[in-house]
Protein backbone atom coordinates (compact mmCIF):
# COMPACT_ATOMS: atom_id res chain seq x y z
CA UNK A 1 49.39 43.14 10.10
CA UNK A 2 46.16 40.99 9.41
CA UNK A 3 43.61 42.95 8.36
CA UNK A 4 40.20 41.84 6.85
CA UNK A 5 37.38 44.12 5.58
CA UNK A 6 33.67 43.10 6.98
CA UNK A 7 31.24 45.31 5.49
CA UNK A 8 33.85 47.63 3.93
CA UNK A 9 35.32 47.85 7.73
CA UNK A 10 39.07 46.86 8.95
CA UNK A 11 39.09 44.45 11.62
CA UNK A 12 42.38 43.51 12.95
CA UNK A 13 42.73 40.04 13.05
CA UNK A 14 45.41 39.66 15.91
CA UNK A 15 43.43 39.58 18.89
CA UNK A 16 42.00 36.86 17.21
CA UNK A 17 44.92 34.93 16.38
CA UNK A 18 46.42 35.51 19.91
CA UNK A 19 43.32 34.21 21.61
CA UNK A 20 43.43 30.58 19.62
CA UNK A 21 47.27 30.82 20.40
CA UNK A 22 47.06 31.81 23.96
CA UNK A 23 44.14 28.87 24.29
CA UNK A 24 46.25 26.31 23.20
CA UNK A 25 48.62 26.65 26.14
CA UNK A 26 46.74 27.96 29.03
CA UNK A 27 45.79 24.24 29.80
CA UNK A 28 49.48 23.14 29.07
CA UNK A 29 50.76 20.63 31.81
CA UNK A 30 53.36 22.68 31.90
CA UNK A 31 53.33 25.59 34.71
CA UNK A 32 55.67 27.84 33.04
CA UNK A 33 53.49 27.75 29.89
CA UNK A 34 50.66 28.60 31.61
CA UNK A 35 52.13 31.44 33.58
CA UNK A 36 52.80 33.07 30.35
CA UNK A 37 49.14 33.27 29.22
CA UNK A 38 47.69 35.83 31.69
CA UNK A 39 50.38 38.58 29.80
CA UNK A 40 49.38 37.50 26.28
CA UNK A 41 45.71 37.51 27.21
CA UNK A 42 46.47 40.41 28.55
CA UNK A 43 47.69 42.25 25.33
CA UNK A 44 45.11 40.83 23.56
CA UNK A 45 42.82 42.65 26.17
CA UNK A 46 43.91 45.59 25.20
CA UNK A 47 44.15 45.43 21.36
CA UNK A 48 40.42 44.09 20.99
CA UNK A 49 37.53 46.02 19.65
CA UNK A 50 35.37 42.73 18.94
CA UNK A 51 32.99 42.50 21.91
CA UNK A 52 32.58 38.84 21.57
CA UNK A 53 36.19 38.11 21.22
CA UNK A 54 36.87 40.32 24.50
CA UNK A 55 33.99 38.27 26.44
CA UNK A 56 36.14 35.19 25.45
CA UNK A 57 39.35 36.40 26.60
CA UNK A 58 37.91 38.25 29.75
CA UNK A 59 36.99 34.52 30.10
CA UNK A 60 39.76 32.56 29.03
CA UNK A 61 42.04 34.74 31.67
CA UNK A 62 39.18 34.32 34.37
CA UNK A 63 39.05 31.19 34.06
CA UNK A 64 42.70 31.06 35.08
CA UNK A 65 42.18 31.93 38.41
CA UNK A 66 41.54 28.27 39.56
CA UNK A 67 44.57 27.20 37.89
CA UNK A 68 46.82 24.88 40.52
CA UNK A 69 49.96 26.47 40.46
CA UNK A 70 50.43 29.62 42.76
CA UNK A 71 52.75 30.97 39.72
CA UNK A 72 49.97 31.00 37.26
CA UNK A 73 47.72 32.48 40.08
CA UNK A 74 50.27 35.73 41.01
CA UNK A 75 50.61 36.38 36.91
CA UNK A 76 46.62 35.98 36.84
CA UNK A 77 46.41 38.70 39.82
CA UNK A 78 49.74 40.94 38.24
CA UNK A 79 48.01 41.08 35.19
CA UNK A 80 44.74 41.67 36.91
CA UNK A 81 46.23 45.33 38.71
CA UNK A 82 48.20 46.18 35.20
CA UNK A 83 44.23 45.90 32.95
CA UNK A 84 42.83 47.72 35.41
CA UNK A 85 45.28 50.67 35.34
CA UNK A 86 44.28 50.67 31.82
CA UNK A 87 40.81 51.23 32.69
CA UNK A 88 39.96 47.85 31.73
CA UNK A 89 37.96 46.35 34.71
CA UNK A 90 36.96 42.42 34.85
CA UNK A 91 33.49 41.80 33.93
């Protein structure tokens, strides 16, 4: 696990490294990439406790919803339905 103390406080580094990860591909030319992202994004969702890093992945997965392929669209709406059964509702 990545942990680093701020302030004498863990913070869990993963979300964070998921987020640069999941970033790298959700442009991808390749659809099958892309329809992979909304799930990570969607883990990372739920793992973060950094306000500013959950902004950017609230957007980062948003942002997806535009995305050409009907594929990446129905994993952008799946994963939509599963964070809000988790009480986690889009911004």
């Amino acid at each position: 696990m990545a942990i680093l103390y701020t302030m004498g406080n863990p913070v869990d580094l993963r979300p964070f490294q998921a987020y640069k990860f999941f970033n790298q591909f959700a442009k991808s030319p390749n659809e099958t990439a892309r329809a992979f992202m909304p799930h990570g994004y969607e883990h990372a969702l739920q793992n973060s406790k950094d306000a500013e890093l959950t902004a950017k992945l609230w957007t980062a997965l948003l942002d997806m919803e535009q995305d050409e392929s009907e594929k990446v669209r129905d994993e952008i709406e799946e994963t939509l339905h599963r964070l809000s059964n988790h009480g986690l509702q889009r911004p």
